[in-house]
C-alpha atoms as a PDB file:
ATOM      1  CA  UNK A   1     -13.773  50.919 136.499  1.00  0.00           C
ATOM      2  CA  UNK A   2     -10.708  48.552 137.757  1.00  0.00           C
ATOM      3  CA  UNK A   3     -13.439  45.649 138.226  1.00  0.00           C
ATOM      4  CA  UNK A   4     -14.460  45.724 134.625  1.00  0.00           C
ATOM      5  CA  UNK A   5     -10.988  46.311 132.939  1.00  0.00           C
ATOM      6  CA  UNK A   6     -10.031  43.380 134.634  1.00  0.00           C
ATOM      7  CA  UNK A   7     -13.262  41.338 133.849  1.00  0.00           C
ATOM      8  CA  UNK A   8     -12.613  42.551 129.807  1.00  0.00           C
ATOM      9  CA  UNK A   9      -8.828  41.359 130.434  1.00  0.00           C
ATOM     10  CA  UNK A  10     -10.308  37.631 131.906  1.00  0.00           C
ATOM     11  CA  UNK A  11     -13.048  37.327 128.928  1.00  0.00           C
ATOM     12  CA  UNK A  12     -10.266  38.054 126.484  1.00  0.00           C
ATOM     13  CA  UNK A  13      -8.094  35.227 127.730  1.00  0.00           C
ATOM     14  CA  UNK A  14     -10.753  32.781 128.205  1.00  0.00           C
ATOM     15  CA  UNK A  15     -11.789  33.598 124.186  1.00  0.00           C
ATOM     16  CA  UNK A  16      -8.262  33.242 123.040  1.00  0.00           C
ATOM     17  CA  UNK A  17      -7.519  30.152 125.479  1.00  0.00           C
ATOM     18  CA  UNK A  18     -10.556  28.541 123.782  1.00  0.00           C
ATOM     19  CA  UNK A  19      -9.184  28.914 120.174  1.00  0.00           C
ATOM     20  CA  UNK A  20      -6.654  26.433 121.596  1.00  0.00           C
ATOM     21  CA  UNK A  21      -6.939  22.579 121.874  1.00  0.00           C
ATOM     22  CA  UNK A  22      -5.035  19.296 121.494  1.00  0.00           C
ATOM     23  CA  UNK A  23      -4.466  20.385 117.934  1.00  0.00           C
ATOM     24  CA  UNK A  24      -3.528  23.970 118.378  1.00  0.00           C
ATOM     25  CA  UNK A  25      -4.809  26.943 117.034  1.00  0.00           C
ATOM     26  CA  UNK A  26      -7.676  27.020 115.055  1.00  0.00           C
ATOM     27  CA  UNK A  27      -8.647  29.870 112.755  1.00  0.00           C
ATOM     28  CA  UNK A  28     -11.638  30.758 109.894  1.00  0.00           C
ATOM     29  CA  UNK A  29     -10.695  29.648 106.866  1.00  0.00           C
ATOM     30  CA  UNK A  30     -10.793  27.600 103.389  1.00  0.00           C
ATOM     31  CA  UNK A  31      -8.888  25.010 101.980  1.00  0.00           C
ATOM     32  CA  UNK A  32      -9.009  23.416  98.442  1.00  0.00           C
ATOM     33  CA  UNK A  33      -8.186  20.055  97.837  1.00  0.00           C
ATOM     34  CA  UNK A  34      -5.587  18.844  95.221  1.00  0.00           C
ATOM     35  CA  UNK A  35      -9.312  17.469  93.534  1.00  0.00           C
ATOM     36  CA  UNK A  36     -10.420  20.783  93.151  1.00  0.00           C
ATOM     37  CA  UNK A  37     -12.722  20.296  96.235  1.00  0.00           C
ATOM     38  CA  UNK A  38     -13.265  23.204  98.464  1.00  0.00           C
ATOM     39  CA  UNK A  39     -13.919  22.937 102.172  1.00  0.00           C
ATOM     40  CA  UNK A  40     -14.598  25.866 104.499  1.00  0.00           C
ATOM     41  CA  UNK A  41     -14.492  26.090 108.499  1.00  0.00           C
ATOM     42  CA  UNK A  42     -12.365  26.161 110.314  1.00  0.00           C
ATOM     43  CA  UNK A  43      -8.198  25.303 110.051  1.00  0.00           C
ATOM     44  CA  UNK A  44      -4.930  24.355 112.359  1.00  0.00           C
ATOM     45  CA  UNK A  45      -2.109  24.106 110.942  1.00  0.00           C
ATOM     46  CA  UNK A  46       0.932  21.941 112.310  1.00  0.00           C
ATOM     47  CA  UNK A  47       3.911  23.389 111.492  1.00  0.00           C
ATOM     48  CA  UNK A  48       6.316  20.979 112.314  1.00  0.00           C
ATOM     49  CA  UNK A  49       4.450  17.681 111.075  1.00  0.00           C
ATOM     50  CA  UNK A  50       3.182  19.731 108.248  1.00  0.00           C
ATOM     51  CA  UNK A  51       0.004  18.998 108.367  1.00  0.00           C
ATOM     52  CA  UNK A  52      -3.164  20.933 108.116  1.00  0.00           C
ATOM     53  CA  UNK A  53      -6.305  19.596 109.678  1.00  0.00           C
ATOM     54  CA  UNK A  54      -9.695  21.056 109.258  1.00  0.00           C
ATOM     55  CA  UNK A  55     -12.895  21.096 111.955  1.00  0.00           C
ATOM     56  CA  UNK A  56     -16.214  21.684 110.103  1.00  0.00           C
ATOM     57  CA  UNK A  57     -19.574  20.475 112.170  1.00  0.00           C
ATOM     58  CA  UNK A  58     -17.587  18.968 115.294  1.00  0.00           C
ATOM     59  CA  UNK A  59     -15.210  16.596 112.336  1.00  0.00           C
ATOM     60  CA  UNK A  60     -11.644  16.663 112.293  1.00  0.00           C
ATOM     61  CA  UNK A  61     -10.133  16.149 109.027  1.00  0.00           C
ATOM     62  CA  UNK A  62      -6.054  15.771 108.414  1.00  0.00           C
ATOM     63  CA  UNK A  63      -4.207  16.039 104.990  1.00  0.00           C
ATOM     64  CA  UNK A  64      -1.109  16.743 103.880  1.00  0.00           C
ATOM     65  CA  UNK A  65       0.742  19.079 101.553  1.00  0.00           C
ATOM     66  CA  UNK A  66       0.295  16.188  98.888  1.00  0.00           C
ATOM     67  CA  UNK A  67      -3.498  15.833  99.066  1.00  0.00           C
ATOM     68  CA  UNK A  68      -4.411  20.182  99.351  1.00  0.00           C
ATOM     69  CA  UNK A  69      -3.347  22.535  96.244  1.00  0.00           C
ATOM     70  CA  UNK A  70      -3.530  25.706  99.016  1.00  0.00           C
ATOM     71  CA  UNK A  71      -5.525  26.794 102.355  1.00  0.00           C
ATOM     72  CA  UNK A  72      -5.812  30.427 103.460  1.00  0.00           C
ATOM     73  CA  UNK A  73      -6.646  31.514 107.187  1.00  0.00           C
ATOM     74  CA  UNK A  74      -7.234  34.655 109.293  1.00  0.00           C
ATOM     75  CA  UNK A  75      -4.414  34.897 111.935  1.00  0.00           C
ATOM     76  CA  UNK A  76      -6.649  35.991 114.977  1.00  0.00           C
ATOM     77  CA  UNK A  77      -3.273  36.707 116.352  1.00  0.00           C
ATOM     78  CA  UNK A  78      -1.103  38.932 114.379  1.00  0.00           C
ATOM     79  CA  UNK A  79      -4.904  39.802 112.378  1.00  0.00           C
ATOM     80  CA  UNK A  80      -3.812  39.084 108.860  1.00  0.00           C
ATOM     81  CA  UNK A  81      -4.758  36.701 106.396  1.00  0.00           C
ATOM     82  CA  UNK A  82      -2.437  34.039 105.257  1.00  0.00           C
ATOM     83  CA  UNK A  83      -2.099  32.085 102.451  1.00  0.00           C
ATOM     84  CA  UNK A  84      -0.177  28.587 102.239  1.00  0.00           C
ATOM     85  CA  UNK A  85       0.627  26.965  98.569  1.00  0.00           C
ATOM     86  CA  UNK A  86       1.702  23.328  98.189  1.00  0.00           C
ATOM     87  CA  UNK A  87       5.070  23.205  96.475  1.00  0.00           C
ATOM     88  CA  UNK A  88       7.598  20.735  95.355  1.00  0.00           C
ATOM     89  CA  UNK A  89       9.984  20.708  97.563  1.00  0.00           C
ATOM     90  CA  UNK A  90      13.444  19.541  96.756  1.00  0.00           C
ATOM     91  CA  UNK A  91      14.940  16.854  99.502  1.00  0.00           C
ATOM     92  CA  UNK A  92      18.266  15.907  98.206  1.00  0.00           C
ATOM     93  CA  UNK A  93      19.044  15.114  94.330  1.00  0.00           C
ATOM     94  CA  UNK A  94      16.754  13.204  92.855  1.00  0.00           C
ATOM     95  CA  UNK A  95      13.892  13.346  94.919  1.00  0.00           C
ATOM     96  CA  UNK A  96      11.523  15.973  95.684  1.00  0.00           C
ATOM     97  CA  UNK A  97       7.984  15.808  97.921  1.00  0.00           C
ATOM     98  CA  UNK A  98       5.254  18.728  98.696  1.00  0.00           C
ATOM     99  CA  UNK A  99       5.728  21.116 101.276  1.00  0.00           C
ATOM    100  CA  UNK A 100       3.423  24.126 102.402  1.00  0.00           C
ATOM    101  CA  UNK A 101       4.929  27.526 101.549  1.00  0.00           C
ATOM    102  CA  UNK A 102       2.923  30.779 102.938  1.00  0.00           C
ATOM    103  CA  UNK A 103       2.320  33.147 100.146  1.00  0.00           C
ATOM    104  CA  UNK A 104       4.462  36.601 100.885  1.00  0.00           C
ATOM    105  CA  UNK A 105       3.736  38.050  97.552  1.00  0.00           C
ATOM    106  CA  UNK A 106       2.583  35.952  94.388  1.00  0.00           C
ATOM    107  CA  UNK A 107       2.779  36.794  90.845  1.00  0.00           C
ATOM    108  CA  UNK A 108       5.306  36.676  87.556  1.00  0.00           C
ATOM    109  CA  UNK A 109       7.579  35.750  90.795  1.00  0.00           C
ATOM    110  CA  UNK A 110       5.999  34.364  93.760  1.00  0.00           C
ATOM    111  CA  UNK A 111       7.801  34.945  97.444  1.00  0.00           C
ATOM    112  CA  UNK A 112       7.535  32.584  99.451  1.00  0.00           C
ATOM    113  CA  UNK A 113       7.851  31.634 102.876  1.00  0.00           C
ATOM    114  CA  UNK A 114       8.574  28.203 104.825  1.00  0.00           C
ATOM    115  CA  UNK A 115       9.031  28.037 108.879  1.00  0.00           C
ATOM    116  CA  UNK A 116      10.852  25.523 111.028  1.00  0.00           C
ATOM    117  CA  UNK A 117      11.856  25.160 114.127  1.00  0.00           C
ATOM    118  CA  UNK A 118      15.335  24.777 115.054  1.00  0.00           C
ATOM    119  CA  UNK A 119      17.474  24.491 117.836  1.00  0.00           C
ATOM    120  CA  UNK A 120      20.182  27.376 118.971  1.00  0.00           C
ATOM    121  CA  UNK A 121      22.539  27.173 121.352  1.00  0.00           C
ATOM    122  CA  UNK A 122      22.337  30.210 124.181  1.00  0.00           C
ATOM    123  CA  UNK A 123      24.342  30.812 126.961  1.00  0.00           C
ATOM    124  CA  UNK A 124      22.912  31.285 130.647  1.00  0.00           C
ATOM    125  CA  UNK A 125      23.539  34.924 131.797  1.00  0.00           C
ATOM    126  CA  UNK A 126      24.282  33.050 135.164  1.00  0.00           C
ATOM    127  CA  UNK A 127      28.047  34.008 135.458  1.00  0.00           C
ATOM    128  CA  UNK A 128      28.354  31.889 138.462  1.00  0.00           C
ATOM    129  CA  UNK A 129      27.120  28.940 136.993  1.00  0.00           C
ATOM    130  CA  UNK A 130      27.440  29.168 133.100  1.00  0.00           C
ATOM    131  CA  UNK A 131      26.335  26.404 130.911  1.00  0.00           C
ATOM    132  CA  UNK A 132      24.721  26.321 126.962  1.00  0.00           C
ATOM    133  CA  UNK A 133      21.300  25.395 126.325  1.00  0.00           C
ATOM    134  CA  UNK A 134      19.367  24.395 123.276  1.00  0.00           C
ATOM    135  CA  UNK A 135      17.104  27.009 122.861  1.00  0.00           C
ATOM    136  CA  UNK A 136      13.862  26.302 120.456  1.00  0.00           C
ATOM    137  CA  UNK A 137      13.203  28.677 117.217  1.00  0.00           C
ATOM    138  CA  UNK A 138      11.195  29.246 114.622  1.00  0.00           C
ATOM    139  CA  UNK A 139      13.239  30.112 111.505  1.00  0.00           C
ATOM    140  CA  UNK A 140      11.878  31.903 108.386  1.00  0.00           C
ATOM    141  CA  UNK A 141      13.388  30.871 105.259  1.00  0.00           C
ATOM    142  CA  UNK A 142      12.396  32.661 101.668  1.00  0.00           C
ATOM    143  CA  UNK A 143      12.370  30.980  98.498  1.00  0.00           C
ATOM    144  CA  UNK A 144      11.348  32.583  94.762  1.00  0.00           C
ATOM    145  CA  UNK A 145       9.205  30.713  92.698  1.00  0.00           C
ATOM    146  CA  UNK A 146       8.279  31.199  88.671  1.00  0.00           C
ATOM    147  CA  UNK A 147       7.149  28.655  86.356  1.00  0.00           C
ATOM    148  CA  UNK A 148      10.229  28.109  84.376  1.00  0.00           C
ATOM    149  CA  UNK A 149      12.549  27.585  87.211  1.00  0.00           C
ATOM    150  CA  UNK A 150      10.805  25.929  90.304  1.00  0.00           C
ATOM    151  CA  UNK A 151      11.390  26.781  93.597  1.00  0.00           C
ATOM    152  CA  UNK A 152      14.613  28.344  94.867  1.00  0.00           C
ATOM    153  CA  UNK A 153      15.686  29.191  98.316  1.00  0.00           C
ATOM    154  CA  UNK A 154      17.497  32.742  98.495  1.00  0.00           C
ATOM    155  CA  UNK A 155      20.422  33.697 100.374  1.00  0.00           C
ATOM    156  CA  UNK A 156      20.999  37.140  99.460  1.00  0.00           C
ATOM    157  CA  UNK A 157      17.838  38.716  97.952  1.00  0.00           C
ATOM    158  CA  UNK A 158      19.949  41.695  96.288  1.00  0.00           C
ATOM    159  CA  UNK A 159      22.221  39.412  94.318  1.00  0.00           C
ATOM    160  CA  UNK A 160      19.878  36.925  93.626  1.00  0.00           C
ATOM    161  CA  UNK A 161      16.267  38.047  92.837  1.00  0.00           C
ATOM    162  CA  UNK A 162      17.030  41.415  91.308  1.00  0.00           C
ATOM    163  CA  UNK A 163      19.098  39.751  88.350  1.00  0.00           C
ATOM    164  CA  UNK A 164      15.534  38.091  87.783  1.00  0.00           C
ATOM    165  CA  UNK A 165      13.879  41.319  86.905  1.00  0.00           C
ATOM    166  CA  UNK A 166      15.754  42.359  84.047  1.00  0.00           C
ATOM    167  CA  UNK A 167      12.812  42.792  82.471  1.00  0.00           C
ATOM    168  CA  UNK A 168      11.481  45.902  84.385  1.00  0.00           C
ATOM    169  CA  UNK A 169      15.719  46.476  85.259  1.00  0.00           C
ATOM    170  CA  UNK A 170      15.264  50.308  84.959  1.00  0.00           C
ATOM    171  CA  UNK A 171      11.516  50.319  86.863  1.00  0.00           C
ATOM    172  CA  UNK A 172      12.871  48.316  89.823  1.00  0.00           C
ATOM    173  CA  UNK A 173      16.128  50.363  90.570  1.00  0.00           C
ATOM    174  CA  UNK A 174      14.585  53.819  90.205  1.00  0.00           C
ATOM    175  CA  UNK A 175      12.401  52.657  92.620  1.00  0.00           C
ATOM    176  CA  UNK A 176      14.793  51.520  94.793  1.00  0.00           C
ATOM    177  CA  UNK A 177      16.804  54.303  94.627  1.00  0.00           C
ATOM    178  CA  UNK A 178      13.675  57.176  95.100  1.00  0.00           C
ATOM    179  CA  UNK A 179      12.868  55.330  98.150  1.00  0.00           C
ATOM    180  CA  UNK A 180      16.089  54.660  99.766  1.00  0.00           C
ATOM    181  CA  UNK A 181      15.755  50.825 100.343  1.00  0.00           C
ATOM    182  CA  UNK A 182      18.468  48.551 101.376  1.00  0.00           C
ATOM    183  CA  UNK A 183      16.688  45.154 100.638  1.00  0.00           C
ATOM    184  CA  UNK A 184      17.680  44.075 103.870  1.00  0.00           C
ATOM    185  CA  UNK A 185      14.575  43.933 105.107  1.00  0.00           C
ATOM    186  CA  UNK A 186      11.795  41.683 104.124  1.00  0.00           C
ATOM    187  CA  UNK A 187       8.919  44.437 103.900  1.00  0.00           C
ATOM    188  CA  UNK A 188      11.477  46.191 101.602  1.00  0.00           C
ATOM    189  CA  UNK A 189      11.625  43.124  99.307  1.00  0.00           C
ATOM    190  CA  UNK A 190       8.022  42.375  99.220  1.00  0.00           C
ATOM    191  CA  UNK A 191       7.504  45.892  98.378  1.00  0.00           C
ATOM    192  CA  UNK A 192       9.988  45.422  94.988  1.00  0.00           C
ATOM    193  CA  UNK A 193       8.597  41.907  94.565  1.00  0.00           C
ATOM    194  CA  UNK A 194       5.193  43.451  94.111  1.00  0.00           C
ATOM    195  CA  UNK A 195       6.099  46.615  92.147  1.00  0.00           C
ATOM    196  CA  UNK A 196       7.705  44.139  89.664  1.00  0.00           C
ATOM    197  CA  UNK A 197       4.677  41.541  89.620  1.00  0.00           C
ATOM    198  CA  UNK A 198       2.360  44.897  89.062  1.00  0.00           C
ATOM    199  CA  UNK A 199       4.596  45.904  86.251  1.00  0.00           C
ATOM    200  CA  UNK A 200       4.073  42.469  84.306  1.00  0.00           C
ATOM    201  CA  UNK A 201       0.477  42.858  84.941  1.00  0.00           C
ATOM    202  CA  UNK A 202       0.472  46.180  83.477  1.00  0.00           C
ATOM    203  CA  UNK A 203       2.473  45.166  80.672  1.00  0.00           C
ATOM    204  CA  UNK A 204       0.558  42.034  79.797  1.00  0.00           C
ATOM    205  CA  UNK A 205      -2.931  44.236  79.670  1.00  0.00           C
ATOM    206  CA  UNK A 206      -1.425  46.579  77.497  1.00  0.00           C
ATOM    207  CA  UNK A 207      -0.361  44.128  75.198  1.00  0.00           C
ATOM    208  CA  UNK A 208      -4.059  42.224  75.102  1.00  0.00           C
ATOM    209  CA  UNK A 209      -5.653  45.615  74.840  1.00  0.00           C
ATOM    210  CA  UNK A 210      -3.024  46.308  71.837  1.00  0.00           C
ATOM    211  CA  UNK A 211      -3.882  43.034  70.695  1.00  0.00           C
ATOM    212  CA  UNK A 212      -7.555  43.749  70.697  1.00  0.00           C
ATOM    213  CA  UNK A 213      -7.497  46.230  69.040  1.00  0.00           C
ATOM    214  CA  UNK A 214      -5.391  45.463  66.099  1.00  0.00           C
ATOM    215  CA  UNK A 215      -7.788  42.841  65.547  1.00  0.00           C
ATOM    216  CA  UNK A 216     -11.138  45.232  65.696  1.00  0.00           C
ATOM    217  CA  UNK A 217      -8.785  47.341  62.949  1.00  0.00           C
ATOM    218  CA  UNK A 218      -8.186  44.343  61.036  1.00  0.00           C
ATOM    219  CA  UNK A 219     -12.075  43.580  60.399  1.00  0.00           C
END
């Protein structure tokens, strides 16, 4: 029984080991091109160079956030499916490119995601030789998205985002409150973000169904 736990341990590292190559991970997936094209197989994405390159019949194709309009993946490693939008991105004043953004919950207000790496300094726990180090991160920072206002990063999710949803004010903070949510954490604000992006849903069926049939009435 020890002989073939450890033989199911060996295959399972050899099959993950194998999803790896000069290029990184690769995962199932889509992407569709800024030209409407879609192309399936299978995807890496390079986080820092931002690029996403895409394997399909033993060819390697690379593009960039300004030649794809989005590319979705299953994560064979956390086992979700992620979604990554090309957005303009504001550099400094003036000047803006395209940047991928994964999708955290899209709608009337989209939430979106973008990850870096950065560099932290971190102290040995060596007391007899200390010294700092620069220790390598990856950083998730969340931005809000609509059509009227663009992209824009958030700091503080309570003051910020909630001021955005005056139009379901009373939905959104009864919720809140029946459920005892802090908005500290980020499955707490993806929950609100897509209780309020249901709500506009709901809202804007009503009024087509209302709509509908005002105009059978009408006849």
């Amino acid at each position: 029984m020890k002989k073939i736990s450890l033989l199911i341990m060996a295959w399972l590292f050899v099959a993950h080991a194998m999803a790896y190559d000069d290029y990184g991970l690769w995962c199932s997936g889509h992407a569709v091109l800024e030209n409407g094209k879609t192309i399936s197989g299978e995807v890496s994405f390079d986080l820092k160079f931002q690029v996403v390159r895409l394997r399909k019949n033993g060819m390697v194709q690379a593009y960039s956030a300004e030649s794809m309009a989005y590319f979705e993946l299953f994560d064979s490693i956390k086992k979700i499916h992620r979604k990554y939008v090309s957005v303009e991105s504001p550099v400094h004043p003036g000047y803006s490119r395209k940047a991928f953004f994964e999708v955290i919950s899209h709608g009337k207000l989209s939430y979106l995601r973008r990850s870096e790496y950065v560099r932290r300094p971190r102290a040995t726990e060596d007391m007899r030789a200390p010294h700092v180090y620069l220790n390598t991160v990856c950083r998730h920072v969340y931005y809000v998205h609509d059509e009227t206002s663009g992209l824009r990063r958030i700091f503080n999710f309570k003051k910020e985002v909630l001021p955005m949803m005056h139009s379901f004010r009373e939905e959104v903070e009864t919720y809140i409150e029946r459920c005892h949510m802090s908005l500290l954490k980020v499955h707490e604000q993806v929950r609100v973000m897509n209780l309020y992006n249901q709500l506009h849903i709901m809202d804007n069926k009503l009024a087509a169904d209302t709509q509908s049939e005002s105009t059978k009435l009408g006849r």
